[in-house]
Structure formats: C-alpha cells, structure tokens
C-alpha atoms as a PDB file:
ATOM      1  CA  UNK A   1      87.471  60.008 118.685  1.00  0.00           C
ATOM      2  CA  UNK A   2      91.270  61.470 118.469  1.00  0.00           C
ATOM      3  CA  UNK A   3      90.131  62.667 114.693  1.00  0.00           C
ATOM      4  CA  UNK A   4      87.071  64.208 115.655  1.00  0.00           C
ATOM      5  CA  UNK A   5      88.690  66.430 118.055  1.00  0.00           C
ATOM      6  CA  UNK A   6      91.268  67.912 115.653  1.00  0.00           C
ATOM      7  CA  UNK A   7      88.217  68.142 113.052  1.00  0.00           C
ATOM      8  CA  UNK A   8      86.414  70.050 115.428  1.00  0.00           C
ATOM      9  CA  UNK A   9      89.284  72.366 116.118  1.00  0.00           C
ATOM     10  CA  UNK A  10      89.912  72.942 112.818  1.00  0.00           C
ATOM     11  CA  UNK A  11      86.394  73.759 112.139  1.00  0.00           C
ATOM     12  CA  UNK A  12      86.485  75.996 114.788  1.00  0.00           C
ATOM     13  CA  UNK A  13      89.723  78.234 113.722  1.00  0.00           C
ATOM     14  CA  UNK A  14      88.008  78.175 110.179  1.00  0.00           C
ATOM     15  CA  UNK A  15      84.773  79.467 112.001  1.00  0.00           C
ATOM     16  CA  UNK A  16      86.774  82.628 114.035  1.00  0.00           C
ATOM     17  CA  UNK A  17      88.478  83.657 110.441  1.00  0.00           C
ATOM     18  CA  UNK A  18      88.061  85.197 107.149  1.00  0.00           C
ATOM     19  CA  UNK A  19      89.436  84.182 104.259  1.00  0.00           C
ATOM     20  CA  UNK A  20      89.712  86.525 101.161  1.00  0.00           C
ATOM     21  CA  UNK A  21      92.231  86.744  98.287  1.00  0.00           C
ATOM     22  CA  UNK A  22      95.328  88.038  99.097  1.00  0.00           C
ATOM     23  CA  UNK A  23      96.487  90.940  97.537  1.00  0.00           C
ATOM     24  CA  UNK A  24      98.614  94.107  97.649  1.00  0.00           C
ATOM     25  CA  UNK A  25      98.974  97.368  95.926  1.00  0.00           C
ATOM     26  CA  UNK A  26      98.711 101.210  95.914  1.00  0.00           C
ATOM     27  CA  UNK A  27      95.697 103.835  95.800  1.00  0.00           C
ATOM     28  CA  UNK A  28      96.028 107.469  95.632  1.00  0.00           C
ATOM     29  CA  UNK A  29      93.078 109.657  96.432  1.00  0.00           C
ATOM     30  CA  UNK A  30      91.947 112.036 100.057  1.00  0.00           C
ATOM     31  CA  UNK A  31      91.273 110.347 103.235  1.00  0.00           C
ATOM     32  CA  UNK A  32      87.783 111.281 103.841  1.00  0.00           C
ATOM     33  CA  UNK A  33      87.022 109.719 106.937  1.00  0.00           C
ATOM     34  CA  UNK A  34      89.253 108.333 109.859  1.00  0.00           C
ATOM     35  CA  UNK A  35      88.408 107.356 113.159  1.00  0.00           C
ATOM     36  CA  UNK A  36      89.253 105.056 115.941  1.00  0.00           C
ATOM     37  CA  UNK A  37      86.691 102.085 116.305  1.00  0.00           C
ATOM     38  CA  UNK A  38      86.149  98.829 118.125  1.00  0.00           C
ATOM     39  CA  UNK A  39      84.866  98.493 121.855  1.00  0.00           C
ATOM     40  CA  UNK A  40      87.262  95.716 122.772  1.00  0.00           C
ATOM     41  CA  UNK A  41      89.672  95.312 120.063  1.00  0.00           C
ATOM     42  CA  UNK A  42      90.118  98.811 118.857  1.00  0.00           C
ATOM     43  CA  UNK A  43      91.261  99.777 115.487  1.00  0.00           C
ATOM     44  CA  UNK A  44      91.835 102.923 113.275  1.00  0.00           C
ATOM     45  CA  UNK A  45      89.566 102.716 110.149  1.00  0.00           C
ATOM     46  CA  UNK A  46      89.730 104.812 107.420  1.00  0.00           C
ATOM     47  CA  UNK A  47      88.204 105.616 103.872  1.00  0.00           C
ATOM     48  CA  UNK A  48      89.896 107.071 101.124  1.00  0.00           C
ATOM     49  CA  UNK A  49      87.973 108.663  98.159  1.00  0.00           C
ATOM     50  CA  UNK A  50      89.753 108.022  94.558  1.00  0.00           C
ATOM     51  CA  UNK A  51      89.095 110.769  91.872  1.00  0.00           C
ATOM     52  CA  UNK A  52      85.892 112.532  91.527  1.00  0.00           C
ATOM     53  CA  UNK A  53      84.387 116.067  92.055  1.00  0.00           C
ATOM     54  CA  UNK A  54      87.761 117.513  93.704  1.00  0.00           C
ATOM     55  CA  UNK A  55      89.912 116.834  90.751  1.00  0.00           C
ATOM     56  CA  UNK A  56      87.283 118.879  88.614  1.00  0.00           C
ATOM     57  CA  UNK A  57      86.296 115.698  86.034  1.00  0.00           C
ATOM     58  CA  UNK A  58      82.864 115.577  87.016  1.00  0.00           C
ATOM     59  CA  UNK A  59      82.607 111.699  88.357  1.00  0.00           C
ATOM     60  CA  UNK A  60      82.147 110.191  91.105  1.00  0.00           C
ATOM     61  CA  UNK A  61      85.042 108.883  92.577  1.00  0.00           C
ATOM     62  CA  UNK A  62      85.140 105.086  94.406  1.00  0.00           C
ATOM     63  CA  UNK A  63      85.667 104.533  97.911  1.00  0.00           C
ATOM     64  CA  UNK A  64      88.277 101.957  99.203  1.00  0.00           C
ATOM     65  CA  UNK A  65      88.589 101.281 103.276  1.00  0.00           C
ATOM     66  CA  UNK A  66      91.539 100.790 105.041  1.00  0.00           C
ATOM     67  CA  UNK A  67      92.689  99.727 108.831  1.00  0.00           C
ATOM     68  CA  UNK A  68      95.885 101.220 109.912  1.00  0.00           C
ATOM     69  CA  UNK A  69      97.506  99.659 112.662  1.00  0.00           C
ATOM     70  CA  UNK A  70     100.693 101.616 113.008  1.00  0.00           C
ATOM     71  CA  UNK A  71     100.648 104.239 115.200  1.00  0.00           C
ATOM     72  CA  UNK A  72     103.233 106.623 112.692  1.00  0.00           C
ATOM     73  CA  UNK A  73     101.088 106.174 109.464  1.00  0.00           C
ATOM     74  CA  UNK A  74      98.055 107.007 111.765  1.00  0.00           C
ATOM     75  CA  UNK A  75     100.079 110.546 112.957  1.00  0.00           C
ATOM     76  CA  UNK A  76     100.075 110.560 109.272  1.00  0.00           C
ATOM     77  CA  UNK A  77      96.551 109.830 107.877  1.00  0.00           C
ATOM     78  CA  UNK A  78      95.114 112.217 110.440  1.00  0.00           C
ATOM     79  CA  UNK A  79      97.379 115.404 109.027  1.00  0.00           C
ATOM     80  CA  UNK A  80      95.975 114.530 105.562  1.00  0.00           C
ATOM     81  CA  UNK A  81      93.114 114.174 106.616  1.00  0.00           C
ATOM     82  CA  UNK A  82      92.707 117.601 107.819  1.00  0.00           C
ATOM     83  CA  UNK A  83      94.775 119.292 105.464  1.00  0.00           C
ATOM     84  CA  UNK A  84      92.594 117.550 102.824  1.00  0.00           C
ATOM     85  CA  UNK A  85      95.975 116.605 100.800  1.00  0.00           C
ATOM     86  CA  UNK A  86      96.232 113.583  98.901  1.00  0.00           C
ATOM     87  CA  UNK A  87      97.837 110.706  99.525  1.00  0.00           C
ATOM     88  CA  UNK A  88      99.508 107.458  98.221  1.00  0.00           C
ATOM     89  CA  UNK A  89      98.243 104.689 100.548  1.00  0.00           C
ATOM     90  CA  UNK A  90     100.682 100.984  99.753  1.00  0.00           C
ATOM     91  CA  UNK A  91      98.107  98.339 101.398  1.00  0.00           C
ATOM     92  CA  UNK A  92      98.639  94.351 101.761  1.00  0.00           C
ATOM     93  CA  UNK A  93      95.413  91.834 102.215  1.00  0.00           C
ATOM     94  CA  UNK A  94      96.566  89.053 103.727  1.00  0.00           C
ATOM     95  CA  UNK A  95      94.885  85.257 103.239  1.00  0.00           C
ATOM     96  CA  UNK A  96      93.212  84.943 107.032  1.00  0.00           C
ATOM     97  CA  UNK A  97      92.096  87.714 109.256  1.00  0.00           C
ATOM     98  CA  UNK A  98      89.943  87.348 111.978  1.00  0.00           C
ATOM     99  CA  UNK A  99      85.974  87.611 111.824  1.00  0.00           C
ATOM    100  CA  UNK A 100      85.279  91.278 113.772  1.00  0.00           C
ATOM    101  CA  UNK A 101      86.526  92.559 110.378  1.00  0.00           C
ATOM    102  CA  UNK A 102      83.071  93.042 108.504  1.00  0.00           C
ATOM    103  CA  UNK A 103      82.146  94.758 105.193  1.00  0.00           C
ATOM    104  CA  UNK A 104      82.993  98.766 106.514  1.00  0.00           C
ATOM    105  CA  UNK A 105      86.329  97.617 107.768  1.00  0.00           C
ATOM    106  CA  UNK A 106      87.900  95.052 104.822  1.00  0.00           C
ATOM    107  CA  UNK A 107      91.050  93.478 105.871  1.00  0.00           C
ATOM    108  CA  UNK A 108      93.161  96.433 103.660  1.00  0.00           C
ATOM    109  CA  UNK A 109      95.733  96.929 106.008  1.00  0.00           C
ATOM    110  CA  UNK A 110      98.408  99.961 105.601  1.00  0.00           C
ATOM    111  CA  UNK A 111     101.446  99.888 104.955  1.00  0.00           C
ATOM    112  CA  UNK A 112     102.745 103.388 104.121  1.00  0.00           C
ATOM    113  CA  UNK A 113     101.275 106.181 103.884  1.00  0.00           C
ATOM    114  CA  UNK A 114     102.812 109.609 101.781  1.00  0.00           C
ATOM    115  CA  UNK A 115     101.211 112.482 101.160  1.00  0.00           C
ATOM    116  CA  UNK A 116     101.394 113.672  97.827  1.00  0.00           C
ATOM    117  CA  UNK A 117     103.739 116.706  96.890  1.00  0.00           C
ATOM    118  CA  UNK A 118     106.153 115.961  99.771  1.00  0.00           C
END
C-alpha cells in the first residue's frame, strides 16, 4: 500500500506537467503580437515573425511564440513592438513546465531581449 501511494503521486506530478525537449537558442525577426494573458496565472505571451514580406524577399516568414516572464525584457518587447524594430530574442525550453502552457503559448521562455541596431 506504501508503493501505491508514491506511484500515485508520481503519476499525478507527471499528470500536472509537460515534458518537451529541452533546448535553447536565438531568433531574430519583429514581435508581432504581445499581450498579457492568463485569468489566474497571468503571463506575457508573445509572437515573433522571422523573415518574410518586410525584408522585401517575397516569403512568408515563420512564426515562433514566446512567454516572457521578466518584467525588464517585457519594458523591452513592448518598445519593439511598437516601433516595429527587430529584435534578437535568446530563449531556453526547459525539460518540465506545467500543463496551462498549451500549443499558442510553448514553453519558449525569454531570456534577453535586444533590439537590433542598438
């Protein structure tokens, strides 16, 4: 009976996460859309747009979403944003995050944020 509780709290943490690959890197590219979300865990979720018509080649650029969770790259991602300046965006993708993260709001979290030509 002792194993079948810790089985059944392990099940349970695995049930409350998400696991993904963990990864980090860098994109470049305009913030396109930014906004603060969540009713009771609230989070700033943005998308950045990578190449396309802007740069004049003609194709359509991909999208890549991003949560930003400090409050100083947020200052940040909101002046691009309406500036429409690019920027470099260094993200991390850790192992576990929680299940409220769903397919709009990937568990890309920011790290830095610079806007290009600084």
């Amino acid at each position: 009976m002792k194993n079948f509780k810790y089985l059944a709290l392990i099940a349970l943490i695995l049930t409350a996460c998400q696991i993904s690959t963990p990864m980090s890197g860098q994109k470049i590219g305009r913030i396109v859309k930014i906004s603060d979300e969540g009713l009771f865990w609230k989070s700033c979720e943005g998308e950045l747009i990578r190449g396309g018509f802007v740069d004049g080649s003609g194709s359509m650029g991909g999208s890549f979403h991003f949560t930003i969770e400090n409050h100083l790259h947020k200052d940040i991602a909101y002046k691009a944003f309406e500036s429409q300046q690019e920027v470099i965006i260094t993200y991390d993708t850790p192992f576990v995050t929680s299940l409220t993260r769903t397919d709009y709001s990937p568990p890309h979290f920011v790290k830095n944020i610079t806007i290009v030509g600084r």
